[in-house]
Protein backbone atom coordinates (compact mmCIF):
# COMPACT_ATOMS: atom_id res chain seq x y z
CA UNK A 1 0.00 0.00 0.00
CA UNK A 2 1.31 3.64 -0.76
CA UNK A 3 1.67 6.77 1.82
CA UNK A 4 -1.53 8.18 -0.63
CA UNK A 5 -3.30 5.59 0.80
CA UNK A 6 -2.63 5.31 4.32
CA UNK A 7 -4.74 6.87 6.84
CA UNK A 8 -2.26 7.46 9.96
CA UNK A 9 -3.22 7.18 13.56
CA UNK A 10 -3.72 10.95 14.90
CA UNK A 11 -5.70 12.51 17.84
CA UNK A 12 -8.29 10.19 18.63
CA UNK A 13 -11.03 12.71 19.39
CA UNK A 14 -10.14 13.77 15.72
CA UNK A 15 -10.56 10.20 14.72
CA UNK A 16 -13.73 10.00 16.59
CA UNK A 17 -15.88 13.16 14.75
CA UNK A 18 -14.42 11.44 11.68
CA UNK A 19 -16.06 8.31 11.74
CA UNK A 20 -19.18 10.65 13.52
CA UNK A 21 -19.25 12.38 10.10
CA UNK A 22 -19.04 9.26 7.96
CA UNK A 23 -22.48 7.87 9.95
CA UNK A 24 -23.82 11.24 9.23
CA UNK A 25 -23.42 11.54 5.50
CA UNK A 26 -24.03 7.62 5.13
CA UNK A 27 -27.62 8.23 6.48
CA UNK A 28 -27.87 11.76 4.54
CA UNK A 29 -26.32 10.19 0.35
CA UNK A 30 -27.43 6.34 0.98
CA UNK A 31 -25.03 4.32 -1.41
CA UNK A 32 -23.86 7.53 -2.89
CA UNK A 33 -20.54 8.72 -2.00
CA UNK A 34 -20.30 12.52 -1.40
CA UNK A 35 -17.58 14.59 -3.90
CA UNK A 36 -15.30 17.09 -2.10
CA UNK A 37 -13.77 19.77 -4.61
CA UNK A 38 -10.62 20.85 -2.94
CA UNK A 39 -8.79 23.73 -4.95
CA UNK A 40 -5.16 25.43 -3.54
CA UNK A 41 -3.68 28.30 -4.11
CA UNK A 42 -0.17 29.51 -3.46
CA UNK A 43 3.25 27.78 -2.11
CA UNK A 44 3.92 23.66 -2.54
CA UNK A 45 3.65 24.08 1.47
CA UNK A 46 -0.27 24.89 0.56
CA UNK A 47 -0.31 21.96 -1.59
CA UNK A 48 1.17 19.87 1.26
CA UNK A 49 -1.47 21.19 3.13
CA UNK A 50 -4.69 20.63 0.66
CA UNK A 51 -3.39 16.90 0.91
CA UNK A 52 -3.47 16.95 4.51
CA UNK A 53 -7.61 17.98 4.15
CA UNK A 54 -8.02 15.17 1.68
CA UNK A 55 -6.99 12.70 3.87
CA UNK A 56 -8.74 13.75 6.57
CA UNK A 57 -12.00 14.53 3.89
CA UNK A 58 -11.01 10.92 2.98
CA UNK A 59 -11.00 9.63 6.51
CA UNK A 60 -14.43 10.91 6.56
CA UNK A 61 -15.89 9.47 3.49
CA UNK A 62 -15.51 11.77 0.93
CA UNK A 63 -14.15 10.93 -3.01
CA UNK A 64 -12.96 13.18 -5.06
CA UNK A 65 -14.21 15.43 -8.16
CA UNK A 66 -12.44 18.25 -10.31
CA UNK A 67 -15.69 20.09 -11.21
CA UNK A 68 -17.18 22.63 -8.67
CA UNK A 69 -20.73 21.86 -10.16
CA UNK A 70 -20.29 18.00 -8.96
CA UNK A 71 -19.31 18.65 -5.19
CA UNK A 72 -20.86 18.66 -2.29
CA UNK A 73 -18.01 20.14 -0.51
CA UNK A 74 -15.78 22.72 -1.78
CA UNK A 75 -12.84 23.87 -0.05
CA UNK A 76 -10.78 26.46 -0.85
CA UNK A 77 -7.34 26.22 1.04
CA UNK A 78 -5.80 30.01 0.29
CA UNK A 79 -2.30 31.82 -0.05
CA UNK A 80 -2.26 35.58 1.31
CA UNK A 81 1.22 36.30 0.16
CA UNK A 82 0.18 38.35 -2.82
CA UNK A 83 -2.95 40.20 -3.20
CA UNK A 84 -3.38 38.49 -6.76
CA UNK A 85 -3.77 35.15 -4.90
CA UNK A 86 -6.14 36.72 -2.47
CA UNK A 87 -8.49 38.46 -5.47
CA UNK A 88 -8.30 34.91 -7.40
CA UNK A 89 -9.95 33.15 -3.88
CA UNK A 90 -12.33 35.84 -3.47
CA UNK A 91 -13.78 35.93 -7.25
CA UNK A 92 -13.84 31.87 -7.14
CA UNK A 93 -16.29 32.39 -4.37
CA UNK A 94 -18.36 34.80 -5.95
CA UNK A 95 -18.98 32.05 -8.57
CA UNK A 96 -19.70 29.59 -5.78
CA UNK A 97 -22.34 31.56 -4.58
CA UNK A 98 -24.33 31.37 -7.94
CA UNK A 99 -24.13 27.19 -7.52
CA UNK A 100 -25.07 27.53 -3.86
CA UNK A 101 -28.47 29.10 -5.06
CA UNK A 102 -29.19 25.91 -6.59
CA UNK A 103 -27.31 23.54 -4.44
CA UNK A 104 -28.38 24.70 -0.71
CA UNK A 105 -27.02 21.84 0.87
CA UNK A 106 -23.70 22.36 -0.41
CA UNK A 107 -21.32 22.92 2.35
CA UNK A 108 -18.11 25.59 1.76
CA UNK A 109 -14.75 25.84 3.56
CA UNK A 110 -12.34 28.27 3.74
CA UNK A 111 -9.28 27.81 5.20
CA UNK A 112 -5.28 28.92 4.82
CA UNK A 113 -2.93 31.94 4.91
CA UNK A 114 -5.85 34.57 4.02
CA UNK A 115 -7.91 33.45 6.76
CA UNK A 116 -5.66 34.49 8.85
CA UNK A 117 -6.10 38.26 8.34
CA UNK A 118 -8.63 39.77 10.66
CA UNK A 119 -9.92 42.20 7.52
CA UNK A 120 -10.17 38.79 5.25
CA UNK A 121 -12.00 37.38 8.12
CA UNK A 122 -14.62 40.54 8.30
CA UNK A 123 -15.09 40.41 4.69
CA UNK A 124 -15.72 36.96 4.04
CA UNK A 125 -18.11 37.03 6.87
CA UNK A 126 -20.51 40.26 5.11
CA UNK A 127 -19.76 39.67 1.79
CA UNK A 128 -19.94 36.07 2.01
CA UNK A 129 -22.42 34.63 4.05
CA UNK A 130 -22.99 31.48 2.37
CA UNK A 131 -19.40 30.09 3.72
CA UNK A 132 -20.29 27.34 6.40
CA UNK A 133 -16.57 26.94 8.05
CA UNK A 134 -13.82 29.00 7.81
CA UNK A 135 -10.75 27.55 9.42
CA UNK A 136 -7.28 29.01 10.13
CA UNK A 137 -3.88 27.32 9.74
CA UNK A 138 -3.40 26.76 13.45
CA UNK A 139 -6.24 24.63 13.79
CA UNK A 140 -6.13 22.65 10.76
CA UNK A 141 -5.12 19.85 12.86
CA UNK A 142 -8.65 19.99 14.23
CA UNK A 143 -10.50 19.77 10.86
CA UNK A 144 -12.84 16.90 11.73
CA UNK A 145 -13.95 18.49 14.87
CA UNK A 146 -14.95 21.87 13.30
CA UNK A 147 -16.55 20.48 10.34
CA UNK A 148 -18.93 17.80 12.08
CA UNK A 149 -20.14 21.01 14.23
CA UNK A 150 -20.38 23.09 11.39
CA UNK A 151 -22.06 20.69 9.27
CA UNK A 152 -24.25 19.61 12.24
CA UNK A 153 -25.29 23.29 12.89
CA UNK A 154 -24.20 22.90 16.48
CA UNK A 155 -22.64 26.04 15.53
CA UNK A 156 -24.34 28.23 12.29
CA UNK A 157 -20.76 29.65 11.73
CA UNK A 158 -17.76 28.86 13.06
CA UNK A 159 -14.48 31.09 12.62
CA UNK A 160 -11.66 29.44 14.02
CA UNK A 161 -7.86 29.82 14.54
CA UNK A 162 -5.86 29.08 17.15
CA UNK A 163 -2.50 30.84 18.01
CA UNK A 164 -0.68 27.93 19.48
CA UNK A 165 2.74 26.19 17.93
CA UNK A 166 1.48 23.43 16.96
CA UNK A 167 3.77 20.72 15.30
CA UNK A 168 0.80 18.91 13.39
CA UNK A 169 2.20 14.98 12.89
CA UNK A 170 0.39 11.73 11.75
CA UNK A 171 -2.36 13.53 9.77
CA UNK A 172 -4.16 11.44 7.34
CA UNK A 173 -2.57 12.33 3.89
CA UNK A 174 -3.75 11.71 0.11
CA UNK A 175 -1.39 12.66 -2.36
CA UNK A 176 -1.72 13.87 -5.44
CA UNK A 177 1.63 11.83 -6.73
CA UNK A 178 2.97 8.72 -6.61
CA UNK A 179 6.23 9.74 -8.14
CA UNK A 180 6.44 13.18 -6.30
CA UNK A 181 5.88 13.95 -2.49
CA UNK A 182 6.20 16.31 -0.10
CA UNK A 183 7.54 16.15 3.46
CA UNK A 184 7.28 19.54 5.82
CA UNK A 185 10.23 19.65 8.20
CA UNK A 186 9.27 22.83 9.99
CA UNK A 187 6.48 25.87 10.22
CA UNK A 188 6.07 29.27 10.62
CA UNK A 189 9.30 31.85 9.68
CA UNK A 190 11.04 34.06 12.24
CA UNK A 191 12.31 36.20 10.00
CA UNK A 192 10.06 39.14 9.13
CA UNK A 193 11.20 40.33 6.27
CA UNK A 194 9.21 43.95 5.94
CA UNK A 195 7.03 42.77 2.99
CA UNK A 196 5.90 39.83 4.09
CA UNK A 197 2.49 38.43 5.65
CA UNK A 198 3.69 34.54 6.52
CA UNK A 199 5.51 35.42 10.23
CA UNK A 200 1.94 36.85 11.10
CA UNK A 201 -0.17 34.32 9.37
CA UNK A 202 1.84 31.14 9.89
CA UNK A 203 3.58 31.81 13.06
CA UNK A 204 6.84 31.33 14.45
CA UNK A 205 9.49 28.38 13.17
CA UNK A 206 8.63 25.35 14.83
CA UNK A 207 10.77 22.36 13.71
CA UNK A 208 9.34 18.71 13.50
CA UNK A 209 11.50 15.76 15.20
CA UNK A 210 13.97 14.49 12.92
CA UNK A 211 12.54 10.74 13.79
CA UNK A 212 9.26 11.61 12.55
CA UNK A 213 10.64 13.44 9.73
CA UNK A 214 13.12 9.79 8.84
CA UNK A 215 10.42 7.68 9.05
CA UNK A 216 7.62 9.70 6.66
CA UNK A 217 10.76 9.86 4.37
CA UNK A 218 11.20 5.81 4.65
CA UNK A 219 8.03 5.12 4.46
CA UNK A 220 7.59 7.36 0.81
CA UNK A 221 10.79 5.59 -0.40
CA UNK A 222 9.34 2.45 0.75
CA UNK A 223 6.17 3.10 -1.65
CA UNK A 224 8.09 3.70 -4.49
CA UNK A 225 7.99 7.80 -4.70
CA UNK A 226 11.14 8.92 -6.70
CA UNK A 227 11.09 13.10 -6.27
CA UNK A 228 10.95 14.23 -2.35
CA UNK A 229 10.73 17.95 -1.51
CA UNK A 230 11.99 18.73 1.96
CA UNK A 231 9.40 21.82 3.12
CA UNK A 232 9.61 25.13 5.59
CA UNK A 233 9.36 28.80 5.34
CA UNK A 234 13.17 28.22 5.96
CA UNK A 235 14.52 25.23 5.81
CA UNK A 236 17.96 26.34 7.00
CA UNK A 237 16.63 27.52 9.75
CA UNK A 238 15.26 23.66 10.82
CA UNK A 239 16.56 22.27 14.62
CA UNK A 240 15.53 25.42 16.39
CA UNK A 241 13.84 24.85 19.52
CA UNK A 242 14.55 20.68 19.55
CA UNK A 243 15.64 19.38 22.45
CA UNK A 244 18.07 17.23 20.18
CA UNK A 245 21.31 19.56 18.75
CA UNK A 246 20.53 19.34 15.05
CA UNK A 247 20.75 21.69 12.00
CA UNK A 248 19.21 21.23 8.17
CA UNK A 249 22.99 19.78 6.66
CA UNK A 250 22.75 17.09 9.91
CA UNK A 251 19.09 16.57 8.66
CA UNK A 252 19.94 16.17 5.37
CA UNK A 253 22.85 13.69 5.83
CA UNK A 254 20.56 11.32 7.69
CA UNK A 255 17.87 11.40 5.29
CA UNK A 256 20.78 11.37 2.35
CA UNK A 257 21.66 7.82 4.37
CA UNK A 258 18.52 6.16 3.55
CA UNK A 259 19.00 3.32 0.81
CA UNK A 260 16.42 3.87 -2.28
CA UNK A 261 16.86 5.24 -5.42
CA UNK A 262 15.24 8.66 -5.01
CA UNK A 263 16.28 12.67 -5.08
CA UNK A 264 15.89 15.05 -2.62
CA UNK A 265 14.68 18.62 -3.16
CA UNK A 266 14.42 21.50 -1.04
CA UNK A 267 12.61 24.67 -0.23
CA UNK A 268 12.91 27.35 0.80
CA UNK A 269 16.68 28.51 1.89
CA UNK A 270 16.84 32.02 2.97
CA UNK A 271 20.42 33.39 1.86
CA UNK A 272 21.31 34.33 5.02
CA UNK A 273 21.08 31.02 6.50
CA UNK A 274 22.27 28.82 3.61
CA UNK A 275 26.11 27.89 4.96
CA UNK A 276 29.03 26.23 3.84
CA UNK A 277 28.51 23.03 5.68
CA UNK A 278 25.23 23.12 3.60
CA UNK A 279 26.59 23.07 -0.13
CA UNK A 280 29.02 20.41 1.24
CA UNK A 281 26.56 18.64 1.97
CA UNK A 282 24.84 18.19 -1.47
CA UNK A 283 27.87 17.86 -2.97
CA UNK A 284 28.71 14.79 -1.20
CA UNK A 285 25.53 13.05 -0.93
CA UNK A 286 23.90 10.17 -3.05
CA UNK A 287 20.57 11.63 -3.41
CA UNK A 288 20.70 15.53 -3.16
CA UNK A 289 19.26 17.25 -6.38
CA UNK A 290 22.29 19.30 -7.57
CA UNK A 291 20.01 22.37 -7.78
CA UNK A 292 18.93 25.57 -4.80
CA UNK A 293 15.76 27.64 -4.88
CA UNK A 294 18.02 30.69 -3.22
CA UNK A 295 15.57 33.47 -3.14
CA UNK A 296 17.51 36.97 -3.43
CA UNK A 297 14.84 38.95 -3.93
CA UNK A 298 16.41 42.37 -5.09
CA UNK A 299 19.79 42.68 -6.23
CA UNK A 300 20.37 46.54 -4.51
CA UNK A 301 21.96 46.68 -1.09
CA UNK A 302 19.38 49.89 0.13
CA UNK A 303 16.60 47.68 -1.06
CA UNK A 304 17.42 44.68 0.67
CA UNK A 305 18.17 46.31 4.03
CA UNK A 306 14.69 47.90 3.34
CA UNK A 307 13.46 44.60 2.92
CA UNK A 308 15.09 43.32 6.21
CA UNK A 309 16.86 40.47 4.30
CA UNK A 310 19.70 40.60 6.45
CA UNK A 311 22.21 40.10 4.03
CA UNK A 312 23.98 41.87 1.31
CA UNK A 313 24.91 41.11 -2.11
CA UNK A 314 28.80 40.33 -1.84
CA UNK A 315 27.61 38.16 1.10
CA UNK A 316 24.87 36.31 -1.17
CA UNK A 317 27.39 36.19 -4.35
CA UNK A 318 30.52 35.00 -2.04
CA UNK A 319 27.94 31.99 -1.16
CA UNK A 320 26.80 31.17 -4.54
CA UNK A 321 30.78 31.19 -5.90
CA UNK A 322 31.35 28.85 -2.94
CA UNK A 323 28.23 26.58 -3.74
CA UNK A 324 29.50 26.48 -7.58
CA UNK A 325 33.43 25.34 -6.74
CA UNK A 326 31.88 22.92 -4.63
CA UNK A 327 28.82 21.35 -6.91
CA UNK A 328 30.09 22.49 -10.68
CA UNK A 329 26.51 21.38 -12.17
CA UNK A 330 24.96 23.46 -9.75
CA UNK A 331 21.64 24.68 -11.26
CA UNK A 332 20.06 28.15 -9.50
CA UNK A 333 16.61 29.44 -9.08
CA UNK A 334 15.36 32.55 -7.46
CA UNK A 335 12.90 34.37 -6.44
CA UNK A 336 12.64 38.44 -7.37
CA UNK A 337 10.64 41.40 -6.08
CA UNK A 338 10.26 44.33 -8.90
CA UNK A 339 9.07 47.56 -7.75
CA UNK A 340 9.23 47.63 -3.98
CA UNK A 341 8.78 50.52 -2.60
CA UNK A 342 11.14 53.70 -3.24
CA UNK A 343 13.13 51.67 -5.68
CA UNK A 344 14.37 53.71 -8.62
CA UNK A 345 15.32 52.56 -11.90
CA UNK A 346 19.20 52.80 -11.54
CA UNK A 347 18.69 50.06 -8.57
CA UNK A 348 16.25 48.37 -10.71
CA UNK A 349 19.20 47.99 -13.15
CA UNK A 350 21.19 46.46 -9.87
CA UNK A 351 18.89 43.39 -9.68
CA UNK A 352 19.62 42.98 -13.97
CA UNK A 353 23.47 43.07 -13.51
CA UNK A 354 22.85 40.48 -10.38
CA UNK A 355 20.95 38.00 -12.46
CA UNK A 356 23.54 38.02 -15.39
CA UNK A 357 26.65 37.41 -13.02
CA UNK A 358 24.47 33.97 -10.94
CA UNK A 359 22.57 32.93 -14.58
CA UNK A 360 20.03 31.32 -12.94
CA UNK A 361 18.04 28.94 -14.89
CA UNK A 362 14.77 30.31 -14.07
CA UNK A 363 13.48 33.02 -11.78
CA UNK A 364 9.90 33.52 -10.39
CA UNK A 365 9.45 37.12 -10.55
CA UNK A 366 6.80 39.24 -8.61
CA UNK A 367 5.58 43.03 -8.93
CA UNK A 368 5.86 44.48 -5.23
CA UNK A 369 2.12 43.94 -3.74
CA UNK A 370 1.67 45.68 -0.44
CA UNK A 371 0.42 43.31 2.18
CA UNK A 372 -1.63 44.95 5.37
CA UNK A 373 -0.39 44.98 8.65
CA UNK A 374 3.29 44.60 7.43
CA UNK A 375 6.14 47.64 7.34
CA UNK A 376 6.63 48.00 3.70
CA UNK A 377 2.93 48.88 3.36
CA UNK A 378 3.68 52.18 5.15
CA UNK A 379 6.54 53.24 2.74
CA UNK A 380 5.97 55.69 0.24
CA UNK A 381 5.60 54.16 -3.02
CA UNK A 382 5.89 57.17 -6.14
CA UNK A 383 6.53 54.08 -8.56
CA UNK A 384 3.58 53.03 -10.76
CA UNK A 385 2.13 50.41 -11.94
CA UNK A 386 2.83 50.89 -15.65
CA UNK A 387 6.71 51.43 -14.76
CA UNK A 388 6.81 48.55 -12.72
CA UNK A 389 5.31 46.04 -15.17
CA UNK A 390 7.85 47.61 -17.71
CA UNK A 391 10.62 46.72 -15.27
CA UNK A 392 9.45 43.25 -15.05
CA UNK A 393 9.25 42.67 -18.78
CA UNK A 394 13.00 44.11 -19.18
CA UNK A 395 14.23 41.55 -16.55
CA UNK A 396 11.48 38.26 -18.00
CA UNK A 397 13.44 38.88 -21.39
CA UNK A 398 16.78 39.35 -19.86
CA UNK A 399 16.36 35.87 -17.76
CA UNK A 400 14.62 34.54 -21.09
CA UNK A 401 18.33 35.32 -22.64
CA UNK A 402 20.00 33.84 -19.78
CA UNK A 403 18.09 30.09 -19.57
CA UNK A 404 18.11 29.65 -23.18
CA UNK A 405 21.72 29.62 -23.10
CA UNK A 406 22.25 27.90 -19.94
CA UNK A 407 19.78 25.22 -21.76
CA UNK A 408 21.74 25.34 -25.02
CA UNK A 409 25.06 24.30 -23.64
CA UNK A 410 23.49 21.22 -22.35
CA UNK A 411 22.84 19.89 -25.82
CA UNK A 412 24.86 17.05 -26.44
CA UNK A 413 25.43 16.20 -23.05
CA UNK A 414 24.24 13.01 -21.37
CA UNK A 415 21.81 13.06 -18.09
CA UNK A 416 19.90 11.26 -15.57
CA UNK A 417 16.26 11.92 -15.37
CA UNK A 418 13.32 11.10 -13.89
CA UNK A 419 10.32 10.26 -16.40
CA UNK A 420 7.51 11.64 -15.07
CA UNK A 421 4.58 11.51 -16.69
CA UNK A 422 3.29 11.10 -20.44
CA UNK A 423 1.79 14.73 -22.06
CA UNK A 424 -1.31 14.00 -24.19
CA UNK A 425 -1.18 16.53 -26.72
CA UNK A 426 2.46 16.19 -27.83
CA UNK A 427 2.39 12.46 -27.34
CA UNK A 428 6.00 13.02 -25.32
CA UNK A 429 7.24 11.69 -21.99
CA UNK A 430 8.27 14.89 -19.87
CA UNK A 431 11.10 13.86 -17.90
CA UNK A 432 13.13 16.27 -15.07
CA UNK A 433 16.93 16.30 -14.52
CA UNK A 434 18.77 16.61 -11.46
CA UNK A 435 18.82 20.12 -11.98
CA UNK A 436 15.33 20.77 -11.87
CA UNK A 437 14.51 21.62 -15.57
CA UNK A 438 12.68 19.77 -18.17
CA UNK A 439 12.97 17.57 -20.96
CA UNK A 440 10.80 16.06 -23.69
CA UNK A 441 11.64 12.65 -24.96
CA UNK A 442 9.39 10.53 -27.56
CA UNK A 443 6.89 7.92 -25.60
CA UNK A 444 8.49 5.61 -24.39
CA UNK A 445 5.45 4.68 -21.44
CA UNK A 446 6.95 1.87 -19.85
CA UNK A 447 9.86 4.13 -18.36
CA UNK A 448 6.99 6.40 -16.62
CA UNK A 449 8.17 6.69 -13.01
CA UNK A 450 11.97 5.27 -13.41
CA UNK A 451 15.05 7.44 -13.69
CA UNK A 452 16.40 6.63 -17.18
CA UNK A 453 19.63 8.24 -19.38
CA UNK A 454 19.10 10.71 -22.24
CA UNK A 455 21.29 12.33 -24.58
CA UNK A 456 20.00 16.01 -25.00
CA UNK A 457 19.47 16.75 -28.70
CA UNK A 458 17.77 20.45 -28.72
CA UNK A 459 16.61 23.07 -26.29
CA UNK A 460 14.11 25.52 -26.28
CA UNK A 461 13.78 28.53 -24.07
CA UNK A 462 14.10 26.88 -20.28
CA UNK A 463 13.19 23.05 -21.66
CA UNK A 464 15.50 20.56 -22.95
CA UNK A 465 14.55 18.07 -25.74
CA UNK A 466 16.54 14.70 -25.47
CA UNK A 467 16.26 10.72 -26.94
CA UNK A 468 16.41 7.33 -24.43
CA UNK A 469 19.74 6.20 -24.43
């Protein structure tokens, strides 16, 4: 049996108003069995999440649907870190609200980062009435509890989050993969960086024990799942507040230890916090993917300080020379802020120069969005939006320049990949390399789920296209 099937032993009084709810919608659909419609938005640590629910909706007696019209649950499990995500959540429930009409019965959830925000909160609660639970990422843990007394109208409404560190463990869990997984190894971020929501909305870095970390990770290998992404806020940060002496590297090298053929992936470092002992690390291991999501953010000094990143850039670039002498098919990714406030073109042009000296192979790039209730929300911002989106073109074509000829020095080259799944329209298998980016190789189904040997023929923008040695 694989992890996306288990359902693991957790609080018993959770366990309890799960089979409660099972009785209840047995009596309520007959033979039927009730569709959930789960949709995420935001970070893989949401999507980690949304699996969580589905086991637990699982647990419950729930399947599964992909159309909002079939379901007799929806939940929407939100990000708050941009206010694009937040408009995108908000406008999906406008739309539920026209099914609702003719679907009384069906019961809505809320829950994530945006439910978090006390203003989020107000609005959902006058503009959309119709929402049954609304749940915050404290008390997910609790799920089963709060939706059997929601659903039994024990309470009309219930609005729930509590501030406590919880170190959730043992949830149920459905996956979405069988090839790819995700494991969280800590929660919360401690860092406050001025533009950012997730200190207030996630808490404060609590690490999981490294035992109960091991044996989800043995237990995934065990099942046959190829692609593991270690999780946090800040995974460099893991080991603070254990009892046990233990960093991420130490983590690492006992999960590296595990026998399996399998890669390891990470996210997210924060520069400041990515060492020496860390790239060392992944350049001696068996199973760490040769590639680090190192988010820089803003390649100006003022900017960064501004942004309370706690670092500079001589300090990030001193680390990223280090990690390249020590890993020489090191592949980089970043994250980039354009347009935060007060920055000016000429430190615009900063962040340009800073991308062509690392070459990443890919970037995900942001316009500034001005989250409430955090410090860069109060700075004066004469930028507009027009400029800003101008900026961000300049550096998308820029970084387009940069992958397609990171990409077209890998032609000719042989690599290990991992075939992942088979794409309908173009009839190819898309496969992923150790480094993270993608390659299209003629079907060849039977290699679906195996790492296999290619010889890269042709590339195209940030993909490879390669043939089965």
């Amino acid at each position: 049996m694989s992890l996306n099937e288990i359902i693991c032993k957790y609080d018993i009084n959770q366990t309890k108003y799960s089979i409660k709810i099972k009785e209840i919608i047995k009596h309520k659909f007959g033979e039927k069995i009730p569709k959930a419609f789960v949709k995420t938005y935001g970070c893989q640590q949401n999507v980690s999440d949304s699996e969580k629910y589905k086991g637990m909706l699982s647990q419950m007696g729930f399947s599964f649907t992909d159309s909002q019209n079939d379901a007799d649950v929806i939940l929407f499990n939100t990000c708050a870190i941009r206010e694009n995500a937040e408009n995108k959540a908000l406008g999906n429930l406008g739309w539920i609200k026209n099914i609702k009409k003719s679907k009384p019965d069906l019961f809505v959830i809320i829950c994530g980062c945006m439910t978090e925000q006390e203003n989020i909160l107000e609005k959902i609660k006058a503009v959309y009435p119709f929402v049954n639970l609304v749940i915050g990422t404290h008390s997910a843990h609790k799920f089963p509890e709060f939706f059997y007394k929601a659903y039994q109208k024990i309470h009309k409404k219930i609005y729930i989050s509590e501030k406590a560190d919880v170190v959730p463990e043992e949830l149920p869990i459905k996956r979405d993969s069988k090839l790819k997984a995700f494991v969280s190894v800590m929660y919360g971020c401690d860092n406050f960086c001025s533009y950012c929501i997730v200190p207030y909305v996630r808490g404060r870095e609590r690490s999981r024990k490294p035992e109960n970390i091991i044996e989800e990770f043995k237990c995934l290998v065990n099942s046959g799942y190829k692609d593991i992404t270690l999780l946090g806020q800040n995974v460099n940060s893991y080991g603070k507040g254990l009892e046990e002496k233990i960093n991420f590297p130490e983590l690492l090298r006992r999960i590296d230890s595990i026998d399996g053929d399998y890669k390891i992936r990470f996210m997210t470092s924060h520069p400041k916090d990515a060492t020496h002992e860390l790239f060392d690390v992944i350049s001696e291991s068996r199973h760490i993917a040769h590639h680090i999501h190192l988010p820089v953010q803003c390649g100006n000094d003022r900017i960064l300080k501004l942004m309370n990143r706690k670092y500079d850039i001589k300090t990030y670039l001193e680390k990223i020379n280090y990690a390249k002498s020590k890993i020489p098919d090191l592949t980089l990714t970043s994250d980039i802020i354009v347009g935060f406030p007060g920055e000016t073109y000429e430190e615009f042009k900063d962040t340009l120069e800073l991308i062509k000296k690392v070459k990443f192979s890919s970037l995900f790039t942001f316009i500034y969005s001005p989250r409430s209730g955090t410090p860069a929300a109060k700075i004066p911002d004469p930028t507009g939006k027009p400029e800003k989106t101008k900026r961000i073109l300049e550096l998308l074509k820029t970084q387009e320049e940069i992958s397609k000829n990171l990409c077209s020095e890998m032609v000719g080259k042989k690599m290990r990949v991992l075939a992942e799944s088979l794409e309908p329209k173009g009839g190819y298998i898309m496969c992923r390399t150790d480094g993270n980016i993608t390659v299209q190789i003629p079907n060849h189904k039977e290699i679906i789920g195996n790492f296999v040997d290619v010889m890269i023929t042709d590339s195209r923008n940030e993909s490879l296209i390669g043939k089965l040695i």
